[in-house]
Protein backbone atom coordinates (compact mmCIF):
# COMPACT_ATOMS: atom_id res chain seq x y z
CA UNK A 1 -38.98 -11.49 72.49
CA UNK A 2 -39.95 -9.76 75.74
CA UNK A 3 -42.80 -10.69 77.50
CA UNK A 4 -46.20 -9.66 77.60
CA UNK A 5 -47.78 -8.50 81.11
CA UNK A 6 -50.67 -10.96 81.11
CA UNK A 7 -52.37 -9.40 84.40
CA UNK A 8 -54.04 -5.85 84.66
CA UNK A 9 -52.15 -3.85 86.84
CA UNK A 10 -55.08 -3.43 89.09
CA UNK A 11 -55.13 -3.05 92.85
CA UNK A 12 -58.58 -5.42 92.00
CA UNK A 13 -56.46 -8.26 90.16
CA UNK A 14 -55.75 -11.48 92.15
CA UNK A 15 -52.13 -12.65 93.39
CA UNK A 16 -50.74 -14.88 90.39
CA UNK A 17 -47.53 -16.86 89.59
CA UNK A 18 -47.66 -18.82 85.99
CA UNK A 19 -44.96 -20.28 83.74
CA UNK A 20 -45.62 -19.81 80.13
CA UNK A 21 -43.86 -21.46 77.37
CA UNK A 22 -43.91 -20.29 73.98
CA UNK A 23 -42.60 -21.18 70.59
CA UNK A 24 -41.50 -18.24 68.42
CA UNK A 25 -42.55 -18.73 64.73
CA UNK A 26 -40.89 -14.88 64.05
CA UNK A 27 -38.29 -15.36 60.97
CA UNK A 28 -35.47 -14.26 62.81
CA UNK A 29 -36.53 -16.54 65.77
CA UNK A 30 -37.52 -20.10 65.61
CA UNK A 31 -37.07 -21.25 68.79
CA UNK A 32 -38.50 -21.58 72.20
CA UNK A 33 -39.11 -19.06 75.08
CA UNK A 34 -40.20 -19.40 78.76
CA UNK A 35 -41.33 -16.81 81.02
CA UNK A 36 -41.74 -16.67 84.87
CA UNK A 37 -44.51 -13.97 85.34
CA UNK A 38 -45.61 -13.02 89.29
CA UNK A 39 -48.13 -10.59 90.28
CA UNK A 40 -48.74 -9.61 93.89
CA UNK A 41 -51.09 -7.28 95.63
CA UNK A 42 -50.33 -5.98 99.30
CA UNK A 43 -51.69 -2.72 101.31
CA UNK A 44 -49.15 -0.10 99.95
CA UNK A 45 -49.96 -1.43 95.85
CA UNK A 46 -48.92 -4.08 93.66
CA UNK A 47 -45.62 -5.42 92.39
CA UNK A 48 -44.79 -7.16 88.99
CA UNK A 49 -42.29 -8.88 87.89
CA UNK A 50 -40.99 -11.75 84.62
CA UNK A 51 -38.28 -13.20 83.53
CA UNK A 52 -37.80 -14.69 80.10
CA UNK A 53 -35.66 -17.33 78.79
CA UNK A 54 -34.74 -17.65 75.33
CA UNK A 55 -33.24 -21.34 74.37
CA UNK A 56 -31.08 -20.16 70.86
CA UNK A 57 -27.71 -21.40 71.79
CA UNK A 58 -26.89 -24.36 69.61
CA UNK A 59 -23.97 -27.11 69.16
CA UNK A 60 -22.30 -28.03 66.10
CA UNK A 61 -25.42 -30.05 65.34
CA UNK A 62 -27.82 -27.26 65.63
CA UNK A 63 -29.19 -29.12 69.08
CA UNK A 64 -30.54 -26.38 71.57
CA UNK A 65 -27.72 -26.94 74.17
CA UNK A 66 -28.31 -23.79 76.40
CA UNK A 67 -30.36 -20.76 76.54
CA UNK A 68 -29.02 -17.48 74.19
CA UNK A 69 -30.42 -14.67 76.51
CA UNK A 70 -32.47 -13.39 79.81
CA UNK A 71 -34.50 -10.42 80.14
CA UNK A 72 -36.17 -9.06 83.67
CA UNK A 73 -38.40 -7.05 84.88
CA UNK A 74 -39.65 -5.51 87.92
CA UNK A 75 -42.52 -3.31 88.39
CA UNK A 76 -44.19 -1.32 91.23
CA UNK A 77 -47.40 0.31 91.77
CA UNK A 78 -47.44 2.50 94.72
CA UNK A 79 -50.66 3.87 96.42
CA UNK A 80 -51.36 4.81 99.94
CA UNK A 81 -55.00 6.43 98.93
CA UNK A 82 -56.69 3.65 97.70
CA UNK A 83 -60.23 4.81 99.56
CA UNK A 84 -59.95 8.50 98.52
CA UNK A 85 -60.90 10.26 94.75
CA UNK A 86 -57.35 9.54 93.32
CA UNK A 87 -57.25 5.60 94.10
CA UNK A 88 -57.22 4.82 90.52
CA UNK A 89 -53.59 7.12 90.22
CA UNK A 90 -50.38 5.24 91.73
CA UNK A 91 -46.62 6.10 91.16
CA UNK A 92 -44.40 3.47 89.29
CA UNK A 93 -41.27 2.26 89.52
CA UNK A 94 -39.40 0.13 87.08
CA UNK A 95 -36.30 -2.04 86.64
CA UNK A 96 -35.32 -3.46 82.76
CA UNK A 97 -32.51 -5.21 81.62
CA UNK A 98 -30.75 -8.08 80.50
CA UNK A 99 -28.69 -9.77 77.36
CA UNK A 100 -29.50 -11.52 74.16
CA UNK A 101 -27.14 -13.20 71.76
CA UNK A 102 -24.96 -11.35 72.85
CA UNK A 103 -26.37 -7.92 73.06
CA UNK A 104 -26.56 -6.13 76.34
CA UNK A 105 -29.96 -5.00 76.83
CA UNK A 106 -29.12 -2.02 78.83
CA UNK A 107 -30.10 -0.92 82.78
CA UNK A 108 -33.32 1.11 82.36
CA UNK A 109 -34.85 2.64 85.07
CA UNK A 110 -38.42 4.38 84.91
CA UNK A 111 -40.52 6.37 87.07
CA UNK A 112 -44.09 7.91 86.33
CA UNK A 113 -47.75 7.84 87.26
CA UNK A 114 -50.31 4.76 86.18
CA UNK A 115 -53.85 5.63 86.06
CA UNK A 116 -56.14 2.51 86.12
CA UNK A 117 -59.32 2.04 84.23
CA UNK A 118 -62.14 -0.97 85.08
CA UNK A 119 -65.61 -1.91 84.12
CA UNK A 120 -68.03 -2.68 87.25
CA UNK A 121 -67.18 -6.35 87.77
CA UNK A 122 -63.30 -5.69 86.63
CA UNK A 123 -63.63 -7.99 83.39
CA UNK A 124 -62.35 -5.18 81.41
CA UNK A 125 -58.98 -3.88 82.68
CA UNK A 126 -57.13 -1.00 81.19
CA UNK A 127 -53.98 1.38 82.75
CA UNK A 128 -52.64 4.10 81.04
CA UNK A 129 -48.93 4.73 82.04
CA UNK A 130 -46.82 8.08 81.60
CA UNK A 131 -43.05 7.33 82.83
CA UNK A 132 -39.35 9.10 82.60
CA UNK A 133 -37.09 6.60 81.63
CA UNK A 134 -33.22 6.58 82.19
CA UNK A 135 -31.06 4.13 80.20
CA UNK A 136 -28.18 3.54 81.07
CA UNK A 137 -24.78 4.83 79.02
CA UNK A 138 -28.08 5.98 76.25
CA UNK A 139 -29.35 8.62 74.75
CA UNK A 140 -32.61 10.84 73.95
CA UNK A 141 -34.11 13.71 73.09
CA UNK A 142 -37.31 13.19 75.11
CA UNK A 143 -36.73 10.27 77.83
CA UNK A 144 -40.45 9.26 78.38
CA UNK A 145 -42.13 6.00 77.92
CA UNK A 146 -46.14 5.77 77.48
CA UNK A 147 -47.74 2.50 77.70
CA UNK A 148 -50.90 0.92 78.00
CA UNK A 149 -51.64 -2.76 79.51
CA UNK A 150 -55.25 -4.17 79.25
CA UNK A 151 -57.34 -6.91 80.21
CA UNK A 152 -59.95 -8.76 79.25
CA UNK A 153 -61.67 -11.70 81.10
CA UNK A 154 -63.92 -14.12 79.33
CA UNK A 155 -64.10 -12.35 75.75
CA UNK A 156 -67.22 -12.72 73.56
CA UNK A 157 -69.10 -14.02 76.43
CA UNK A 158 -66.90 -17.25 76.34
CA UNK A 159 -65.61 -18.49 80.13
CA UNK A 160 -62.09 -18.85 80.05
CA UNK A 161 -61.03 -16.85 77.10
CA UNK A 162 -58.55 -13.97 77.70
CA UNK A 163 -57.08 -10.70 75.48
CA UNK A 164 -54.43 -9.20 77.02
CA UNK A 165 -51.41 -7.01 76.40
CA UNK A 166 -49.34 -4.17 76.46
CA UNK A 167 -48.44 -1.07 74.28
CA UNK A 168 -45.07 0.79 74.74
CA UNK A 169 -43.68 3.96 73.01
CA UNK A 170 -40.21 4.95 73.96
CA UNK A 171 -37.62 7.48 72.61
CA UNK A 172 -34.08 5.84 72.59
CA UNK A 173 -31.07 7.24 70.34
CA UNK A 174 -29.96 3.20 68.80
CA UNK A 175 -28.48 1.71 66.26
CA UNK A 176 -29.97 -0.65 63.58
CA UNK A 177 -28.23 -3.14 61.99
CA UNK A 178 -30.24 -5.82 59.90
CA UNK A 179 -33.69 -5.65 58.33
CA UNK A 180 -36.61 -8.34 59.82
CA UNK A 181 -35.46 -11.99 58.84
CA UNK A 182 -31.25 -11.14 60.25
CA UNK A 183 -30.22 -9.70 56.57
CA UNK A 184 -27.39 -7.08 57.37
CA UNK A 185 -28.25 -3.72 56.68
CA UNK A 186 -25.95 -1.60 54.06
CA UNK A 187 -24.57 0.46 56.75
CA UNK A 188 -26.01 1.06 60.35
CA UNK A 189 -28.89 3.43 60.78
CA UNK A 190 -29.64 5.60 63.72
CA UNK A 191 -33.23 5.14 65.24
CA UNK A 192 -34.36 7.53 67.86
CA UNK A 193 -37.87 6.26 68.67
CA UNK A 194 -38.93 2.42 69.07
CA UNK A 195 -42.92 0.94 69.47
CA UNK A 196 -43.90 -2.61 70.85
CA UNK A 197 -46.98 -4.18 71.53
CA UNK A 198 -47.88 -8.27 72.28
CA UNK A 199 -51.11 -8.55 72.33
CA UNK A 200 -52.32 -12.40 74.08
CA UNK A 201 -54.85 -14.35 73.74
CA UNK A 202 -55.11 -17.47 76.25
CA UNK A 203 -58.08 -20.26 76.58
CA UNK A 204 -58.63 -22.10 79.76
CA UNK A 205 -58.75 -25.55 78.53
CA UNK A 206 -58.23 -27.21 81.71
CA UNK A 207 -61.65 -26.11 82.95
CA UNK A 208 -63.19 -29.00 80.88
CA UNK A 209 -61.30 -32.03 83.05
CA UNK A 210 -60.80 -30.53 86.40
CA UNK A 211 -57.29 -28.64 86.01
CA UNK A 212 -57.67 -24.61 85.98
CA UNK A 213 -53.96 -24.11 85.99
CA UNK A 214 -53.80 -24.38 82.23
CA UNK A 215 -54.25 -22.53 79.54
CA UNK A 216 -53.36 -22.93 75.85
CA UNK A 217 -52.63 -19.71 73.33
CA UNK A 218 -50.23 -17.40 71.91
CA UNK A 219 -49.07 -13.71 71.32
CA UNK A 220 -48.30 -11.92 68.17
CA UNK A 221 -45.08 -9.43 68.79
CA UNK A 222 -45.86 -6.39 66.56
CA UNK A 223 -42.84 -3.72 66.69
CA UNK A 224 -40.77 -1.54 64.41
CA UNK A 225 -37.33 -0.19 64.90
CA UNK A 226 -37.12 -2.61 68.12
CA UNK A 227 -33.12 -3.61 69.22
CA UNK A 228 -31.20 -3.73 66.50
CA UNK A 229 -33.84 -4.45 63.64
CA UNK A 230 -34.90 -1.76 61.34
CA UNK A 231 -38.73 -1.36 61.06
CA UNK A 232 -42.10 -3.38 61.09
CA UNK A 233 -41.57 -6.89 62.57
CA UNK A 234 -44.51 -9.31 63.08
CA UNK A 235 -43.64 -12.50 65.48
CA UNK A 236 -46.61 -15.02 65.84
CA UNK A 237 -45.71 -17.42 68.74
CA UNK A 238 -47.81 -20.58 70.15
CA UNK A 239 -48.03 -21.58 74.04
CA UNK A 240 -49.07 -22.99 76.82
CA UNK A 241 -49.52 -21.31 80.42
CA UNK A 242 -49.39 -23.16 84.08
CA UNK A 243 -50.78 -20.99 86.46
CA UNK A 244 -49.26 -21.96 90.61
């Protein structure tokens, strides 16, 4: 699982850390996740960043004795006109990478433009992101990512509730080796595009005794030809979020 980029990228969004931890109920997954999420505005933009956690390492018992893998992420929203015509457009930086069970997730580096989209009172968050993407030691025929992260504060009219997410579409030259649920594929396939999106939705339940900092929900991991699984894969997971 990678994780989802709860917060708008918005220069209007407020500073944030939270810890989230989820249980994965994917078939392939069944087991627990945390994240470290951080978002942080300052005069020259906004920076981003997570870092998951996936507890999958096991002892001859089948105990959880260590975590299986760590992915990170840092992200970078540049903008130095924020009071002229073109404040909503900022250039974007972006560091990937990290391993799990195993599997190098390779150094990716991406550059681009993000153009930001808001209603009037910034409930409704949207930016659209158009970004060159290097990977390292990989291959592609077009190296461009386009994503889309949204936002939305108290949904339906209900305080507290929140839909968020992100959309990604990258081309990357990899190999596939099982189908969804770990069953080894015939022979390995070569995939040249891959699609992700975790959409979130979070409730404030600590506004009802005094405690804003939590937050109880989930995300559903939608993808298809993503790592080294060939094809649609739906992952519902179940969480709770502490926001600092």
């Amino acid at each position: 699982m990678t994780s989802v980029l709860l917060l708008a990228l918005g220069t209007a969004a407020p500073a944030q850390t939270n810890l989230q931890v989820f249980y994965d109920f994917g078939k392939d997954r069944h087991h627990v996740t945390t994240t470290l999420e951080g978002f942080y505005n300052d005069s020259w933009g906004n920076t981003f960043f997570f870092v998951d956690h996936y507890y999958n390492s096991r002892d001859a018992k089948g105990r959880v004795e260590a975590p299986s893998g760590t992915y990170f992420e840092i992200e970078r929203c540049l903008n130095f006109w924020n009071d002229t015509p073109l404040s909503p457009l900022s250039l974007y930086l972006e560091y990937q990478g990290g391993v799990y069970q195993g599997f190098n997730i390779k150094n990716s580096f991406l550059c681009g433009v993000d153009y930001f989209l808001h209603s009037k009172d910034f409930r409704r968050t949207l930016n659209l992101k158009v970004l060159y993407k290097y990977i390292h030691s990989g291959k592609s025929d077009v190296p461009l990512q386009f994503s889309a992260v949204w936002g939305m504060k108290d949904l339906f009219g209900v305080k507290g509730l929140r839909f968020s997410g992100f959309m990604d579409f990258w081309r990357e030259d990899h190999i596939l080796l099982t189908e969804y649920g770990g069953t080894p594929l015939s022979s390995p396939r070569l995939s040249h595009a891959v699609f992700l999106t975790e959409p979130q939705l979070w409730y404030n339940v600590g506004q009802f005794f005094g405690v804003n900092n939590l937050n109880l929900g989930g995300e559903v991991e939608c993808s298809f030809d993503f790592g080294t699984v060939q094809g649609f894969c739906v992952r519902p997971c179940l969480g709770a979020k502490w926001v600092f």
